[in-house]
Protein backbone atom coordinates (compact mmCIF):
# COMPACT_ATOMS: atom_id res chain seq x y z
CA UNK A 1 -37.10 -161.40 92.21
CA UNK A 2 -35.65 -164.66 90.82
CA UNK A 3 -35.41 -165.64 87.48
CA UNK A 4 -37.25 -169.20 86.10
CA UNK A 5 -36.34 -171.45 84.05
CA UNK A 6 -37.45 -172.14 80.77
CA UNK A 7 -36.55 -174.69 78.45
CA UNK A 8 -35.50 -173.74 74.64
CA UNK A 9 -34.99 -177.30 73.15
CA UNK A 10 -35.57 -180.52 74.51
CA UNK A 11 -33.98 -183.70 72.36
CA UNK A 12 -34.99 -186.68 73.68
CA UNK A 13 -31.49 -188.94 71.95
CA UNK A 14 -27.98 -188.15 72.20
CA UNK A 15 -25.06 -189.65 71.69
CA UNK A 16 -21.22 -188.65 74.10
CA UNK A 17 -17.99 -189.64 72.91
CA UNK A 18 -14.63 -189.35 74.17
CA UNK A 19 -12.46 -187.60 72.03
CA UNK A 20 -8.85 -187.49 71.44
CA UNK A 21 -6.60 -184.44 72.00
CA UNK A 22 -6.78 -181.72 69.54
CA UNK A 23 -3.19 -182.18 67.80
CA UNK A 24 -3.34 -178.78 65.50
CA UNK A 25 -5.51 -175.90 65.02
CA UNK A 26 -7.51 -177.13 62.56
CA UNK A 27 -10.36 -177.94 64.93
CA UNK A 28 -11.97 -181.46 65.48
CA UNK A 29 -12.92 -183.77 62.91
CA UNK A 30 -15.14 -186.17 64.23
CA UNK A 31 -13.99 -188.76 61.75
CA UNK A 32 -11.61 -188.98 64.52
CA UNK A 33 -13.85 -190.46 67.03
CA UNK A 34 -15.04 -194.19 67.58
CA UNK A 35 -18.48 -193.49 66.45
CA UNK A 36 -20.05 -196.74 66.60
CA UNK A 37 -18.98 -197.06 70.50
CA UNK A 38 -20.82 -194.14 71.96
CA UNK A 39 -19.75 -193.85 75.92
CA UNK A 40 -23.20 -192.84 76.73
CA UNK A 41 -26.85 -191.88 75.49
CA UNK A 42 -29.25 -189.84 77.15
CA UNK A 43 -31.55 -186.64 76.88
CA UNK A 44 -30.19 -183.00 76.27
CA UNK A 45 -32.05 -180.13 77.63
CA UNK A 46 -31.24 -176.40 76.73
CA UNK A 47 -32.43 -174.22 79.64
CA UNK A 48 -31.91 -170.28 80.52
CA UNK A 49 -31.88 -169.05 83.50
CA UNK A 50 -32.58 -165.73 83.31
CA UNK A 51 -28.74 -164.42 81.38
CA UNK A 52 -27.66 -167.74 82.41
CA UNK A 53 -27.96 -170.56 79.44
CA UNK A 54 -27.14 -174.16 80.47
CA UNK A 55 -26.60 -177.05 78.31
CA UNK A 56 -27.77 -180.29 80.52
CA UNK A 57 -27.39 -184.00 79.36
CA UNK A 58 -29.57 -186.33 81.75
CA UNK A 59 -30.83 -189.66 81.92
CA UNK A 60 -33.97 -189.84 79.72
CA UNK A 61 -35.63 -192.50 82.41
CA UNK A 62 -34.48 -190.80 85.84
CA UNK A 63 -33.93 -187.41 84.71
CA UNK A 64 -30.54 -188.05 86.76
CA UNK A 65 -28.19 -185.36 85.61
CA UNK A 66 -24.78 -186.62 83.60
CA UNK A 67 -23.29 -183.84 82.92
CA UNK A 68 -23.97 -179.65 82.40
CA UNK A 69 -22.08 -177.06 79.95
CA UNK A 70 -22.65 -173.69 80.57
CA UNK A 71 -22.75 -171.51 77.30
CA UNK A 72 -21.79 -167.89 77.48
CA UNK A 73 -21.39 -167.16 74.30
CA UNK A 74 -22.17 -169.35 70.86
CA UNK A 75 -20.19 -169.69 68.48
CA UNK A 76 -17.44 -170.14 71.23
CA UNK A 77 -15.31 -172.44 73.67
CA UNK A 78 -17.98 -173.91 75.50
CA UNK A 79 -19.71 -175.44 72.42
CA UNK A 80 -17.90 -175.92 69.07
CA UNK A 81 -18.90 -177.21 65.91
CA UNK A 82 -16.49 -179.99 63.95
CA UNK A 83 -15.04 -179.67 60.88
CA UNK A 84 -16.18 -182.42 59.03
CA UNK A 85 -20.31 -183.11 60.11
CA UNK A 86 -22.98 -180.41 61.03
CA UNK A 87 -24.60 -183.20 63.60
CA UNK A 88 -21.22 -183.36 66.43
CA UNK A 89 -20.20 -180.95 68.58
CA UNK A 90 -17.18 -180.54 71.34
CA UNK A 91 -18.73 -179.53 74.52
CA UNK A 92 -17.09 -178.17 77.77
CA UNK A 93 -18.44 -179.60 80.77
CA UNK A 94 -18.02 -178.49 84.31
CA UNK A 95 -18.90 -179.84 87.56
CA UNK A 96 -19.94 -177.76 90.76
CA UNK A 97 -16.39 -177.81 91.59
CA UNK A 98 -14.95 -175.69 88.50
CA UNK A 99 -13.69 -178.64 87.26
CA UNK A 100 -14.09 -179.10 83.08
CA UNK A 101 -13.29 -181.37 80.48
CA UNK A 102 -13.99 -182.00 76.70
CA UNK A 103 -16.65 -184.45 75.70
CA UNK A 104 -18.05 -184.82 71.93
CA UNK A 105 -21.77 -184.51 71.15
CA UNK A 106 -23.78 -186.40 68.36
CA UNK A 107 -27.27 -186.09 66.99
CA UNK A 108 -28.76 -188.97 65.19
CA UNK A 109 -30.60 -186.44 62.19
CA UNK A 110 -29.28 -183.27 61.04
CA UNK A 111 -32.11 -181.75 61.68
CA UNK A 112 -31.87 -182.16 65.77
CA UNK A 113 -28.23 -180.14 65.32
CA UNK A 114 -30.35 -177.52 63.18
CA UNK A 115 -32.29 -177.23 66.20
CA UNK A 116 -29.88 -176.39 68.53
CA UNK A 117 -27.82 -173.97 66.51
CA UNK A 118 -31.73 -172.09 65.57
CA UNK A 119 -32.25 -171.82 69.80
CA UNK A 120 -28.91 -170.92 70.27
CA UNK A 121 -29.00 -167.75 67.99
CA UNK A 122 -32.28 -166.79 69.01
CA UNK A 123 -31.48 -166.79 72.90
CA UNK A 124 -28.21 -164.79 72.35
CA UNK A 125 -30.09 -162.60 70.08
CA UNK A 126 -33.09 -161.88 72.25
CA UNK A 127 -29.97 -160.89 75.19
CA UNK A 128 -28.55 -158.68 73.21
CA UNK A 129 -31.76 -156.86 72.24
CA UNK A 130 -32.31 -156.64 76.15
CA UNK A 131 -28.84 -155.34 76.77
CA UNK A 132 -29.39 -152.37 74.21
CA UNK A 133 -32.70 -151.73 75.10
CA UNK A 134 -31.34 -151.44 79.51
CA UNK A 135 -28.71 -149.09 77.78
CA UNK A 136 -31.18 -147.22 75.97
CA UNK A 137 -33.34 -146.80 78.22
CA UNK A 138 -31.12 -145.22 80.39
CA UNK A 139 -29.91 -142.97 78.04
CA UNK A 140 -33.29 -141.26 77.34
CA UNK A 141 -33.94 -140.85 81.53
CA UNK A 142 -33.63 -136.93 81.74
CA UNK A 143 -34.99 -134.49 84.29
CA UNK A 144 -37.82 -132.39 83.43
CA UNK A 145 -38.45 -131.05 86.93
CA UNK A 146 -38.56 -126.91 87.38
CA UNK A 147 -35.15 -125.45 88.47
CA UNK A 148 -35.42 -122.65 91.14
CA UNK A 149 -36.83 -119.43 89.41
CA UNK A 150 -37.56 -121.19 86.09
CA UNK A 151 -41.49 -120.29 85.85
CA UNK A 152 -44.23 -121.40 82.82
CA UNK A 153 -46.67 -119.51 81.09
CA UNK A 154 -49.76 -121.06 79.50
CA UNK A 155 -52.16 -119.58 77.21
CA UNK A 156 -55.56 -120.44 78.20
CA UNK A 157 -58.27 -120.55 75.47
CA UNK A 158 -62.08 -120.13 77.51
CA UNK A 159 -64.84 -121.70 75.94
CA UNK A 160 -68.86 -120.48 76.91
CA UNK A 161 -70.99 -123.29 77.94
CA UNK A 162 -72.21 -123.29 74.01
CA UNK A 163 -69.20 -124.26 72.77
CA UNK A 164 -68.09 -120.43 71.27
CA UNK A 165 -65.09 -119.34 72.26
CA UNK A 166 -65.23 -116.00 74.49
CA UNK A 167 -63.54 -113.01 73.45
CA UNK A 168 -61.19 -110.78 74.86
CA UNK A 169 -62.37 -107.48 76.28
CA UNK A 170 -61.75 -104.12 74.71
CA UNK A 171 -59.54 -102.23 76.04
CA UNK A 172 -60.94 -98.65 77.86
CA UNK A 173 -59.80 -95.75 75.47
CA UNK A 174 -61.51 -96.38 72.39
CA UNK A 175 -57.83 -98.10 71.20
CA UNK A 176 -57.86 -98.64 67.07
CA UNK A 177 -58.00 -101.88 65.79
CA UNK A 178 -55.97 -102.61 62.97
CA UNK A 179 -55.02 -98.97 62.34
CA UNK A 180 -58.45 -97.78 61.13
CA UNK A 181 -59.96 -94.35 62.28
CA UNK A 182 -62.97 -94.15 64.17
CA UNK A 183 -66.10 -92.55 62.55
CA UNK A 184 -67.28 -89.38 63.13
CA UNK A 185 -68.99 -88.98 66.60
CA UNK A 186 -72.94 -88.81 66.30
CA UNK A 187 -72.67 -90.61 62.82
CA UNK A 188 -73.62 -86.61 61.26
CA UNK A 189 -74.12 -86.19 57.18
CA UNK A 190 -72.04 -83.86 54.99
CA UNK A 191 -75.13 -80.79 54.61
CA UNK A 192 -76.71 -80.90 51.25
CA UNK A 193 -75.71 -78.35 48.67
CA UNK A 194 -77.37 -74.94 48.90
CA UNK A 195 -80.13 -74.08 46.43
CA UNK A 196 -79.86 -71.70 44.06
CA UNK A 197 -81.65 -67.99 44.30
CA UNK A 198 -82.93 -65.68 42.36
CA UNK A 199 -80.02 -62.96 41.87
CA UNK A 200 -81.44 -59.86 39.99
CA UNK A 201 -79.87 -59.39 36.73
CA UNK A 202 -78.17 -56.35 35.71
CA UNK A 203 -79.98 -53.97 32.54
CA UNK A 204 -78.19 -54.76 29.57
CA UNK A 205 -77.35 -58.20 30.63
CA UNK A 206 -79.24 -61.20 28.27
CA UNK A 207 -81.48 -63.13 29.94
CA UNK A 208 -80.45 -66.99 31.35
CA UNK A 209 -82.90 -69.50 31.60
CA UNK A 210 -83.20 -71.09 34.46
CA UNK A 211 -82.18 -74.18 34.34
CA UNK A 212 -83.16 -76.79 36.47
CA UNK A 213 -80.39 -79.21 38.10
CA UNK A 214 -82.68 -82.02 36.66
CA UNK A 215 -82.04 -80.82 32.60
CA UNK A 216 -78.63 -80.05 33.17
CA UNK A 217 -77.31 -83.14 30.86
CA UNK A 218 -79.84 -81.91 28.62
CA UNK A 219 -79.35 -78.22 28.15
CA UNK A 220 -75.66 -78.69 27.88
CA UNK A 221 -75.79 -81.59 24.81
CA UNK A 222 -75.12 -80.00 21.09
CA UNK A 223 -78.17 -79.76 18.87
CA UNK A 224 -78.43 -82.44 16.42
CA UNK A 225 -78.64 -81.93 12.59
CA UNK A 226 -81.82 -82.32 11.15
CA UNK A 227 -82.25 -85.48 9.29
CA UNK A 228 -82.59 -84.76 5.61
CA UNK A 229 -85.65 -86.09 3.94
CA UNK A 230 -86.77 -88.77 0.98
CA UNK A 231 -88.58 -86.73 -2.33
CA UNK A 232 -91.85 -88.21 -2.76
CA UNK A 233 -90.85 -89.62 -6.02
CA UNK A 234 -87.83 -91.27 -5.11
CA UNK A 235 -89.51 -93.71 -1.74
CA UNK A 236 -89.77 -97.42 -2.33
CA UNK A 237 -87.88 -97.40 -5.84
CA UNK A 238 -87.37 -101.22 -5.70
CA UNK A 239 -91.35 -101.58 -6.38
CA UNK A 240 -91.65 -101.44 -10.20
């Protein structure tokens, strides 16, 4: 699939000098250049091209190309700032031959040299985020297909057509659950206590009453004292 073209920044006015030699490594200084003789004026367009970013300067009236810098990298050789001014720049132009020189590069308003340095960093940004993310992205690609043998269990939960959940059958044998014991078969009562009988009682031997289980809290309590009582003349002594 090819790539289109779209167009970052679009400045309608600007100015291309020809510069002198650099002399030192200092960088360029365009106090350097003939300023008010500009050797041509025209429109700049900043396209990309898919990776591809292309600086074009072309006749604002035809559109007729002048001249094309491809930027691979920003800050770098194929577009450098001056030292002295944030609105000229030293540009490396090539033809379709290989062929490149230096030209210099001049906004009228700081603010159109803002612009380009703002679409620069964003388009060399935005690559970079796009190279990590390919590089990523490969990194996490792993193989989750079944080797030979490997097999997978799943627990299944089944669900009744009311919503319950169904549960598991007992097991045949009467198995314990949770380690209780299992009551008594036929669910049968301890027998009740026998009652008591008559037994003849030897001669000589006092007589017991017969006490019924019903008075047996009764009989066996300790007699209480009887309560002493009040002389006649001594009740309700507060009365005078």
């Amino acid at each position: 699939m090819e790539a289109y073209e779209s167009v970052l920044l679009v400045k309608n006015e600007v100015f291309v000098f020809k510069i002198p030699p650099r002399t030192s490594n200092r960088g360029y200084r365009a106090a350097d250049w003939n300023l008010q003789e500009p050797q041509w004026t025209g429109r700049m367009r900043l396209v990309a091209k898919g990776d591809d970013l292309i600086m074009k300067l072309e006749d604002k009236t035809s559109g007729e190309l002048f001249a094309k810098c491809p930027i691979d990298k920003y800050p770098g050789v194929a577009l450098e700032a001056v030292t002295d001014s944030s609105r000229y720049f030293v540009v490396k132009i090539q033809d379709d031959n290989g062929r490149s020189a230096y030209i210099g590069l001049g906004f009228g308003d700081r603010s159109d040299s803002f612009d380009l340095n703002v679409a620069l960093q964003d388009h060399f940004k935005w690559l970079r985020k796009e190279q990590e993310g390919e590089g990523t992205a490969d990194q996490q690609q792993m193989d989750f297909s079944f080797k030979e043998g490997e097999t997978i269990k799943i627990n299944m939960k089944i669900t009744k057509k009311d919503g319950s959940e169904a549960s598991r059958p007992r097991r045949a044998g009467g198995a314990n659950v949770g380690g209780l014991l299992p009551p008594p078969p036929g669910g049968s009562k301890l027998p009740p206590p026998p009652s008591p009988q008559h037994v003849p009682t030897p001669a000589g031997t006092p007589a017991v009453p017969n006490t019924e289980w019903g008075d047996f809290n009764s009989a066996s309590a300790p007699p209480q004292p009887p309560k002493p009582t009040t002389p006649a003349n001594q009740q309700n002594w507060v009365q005078f």
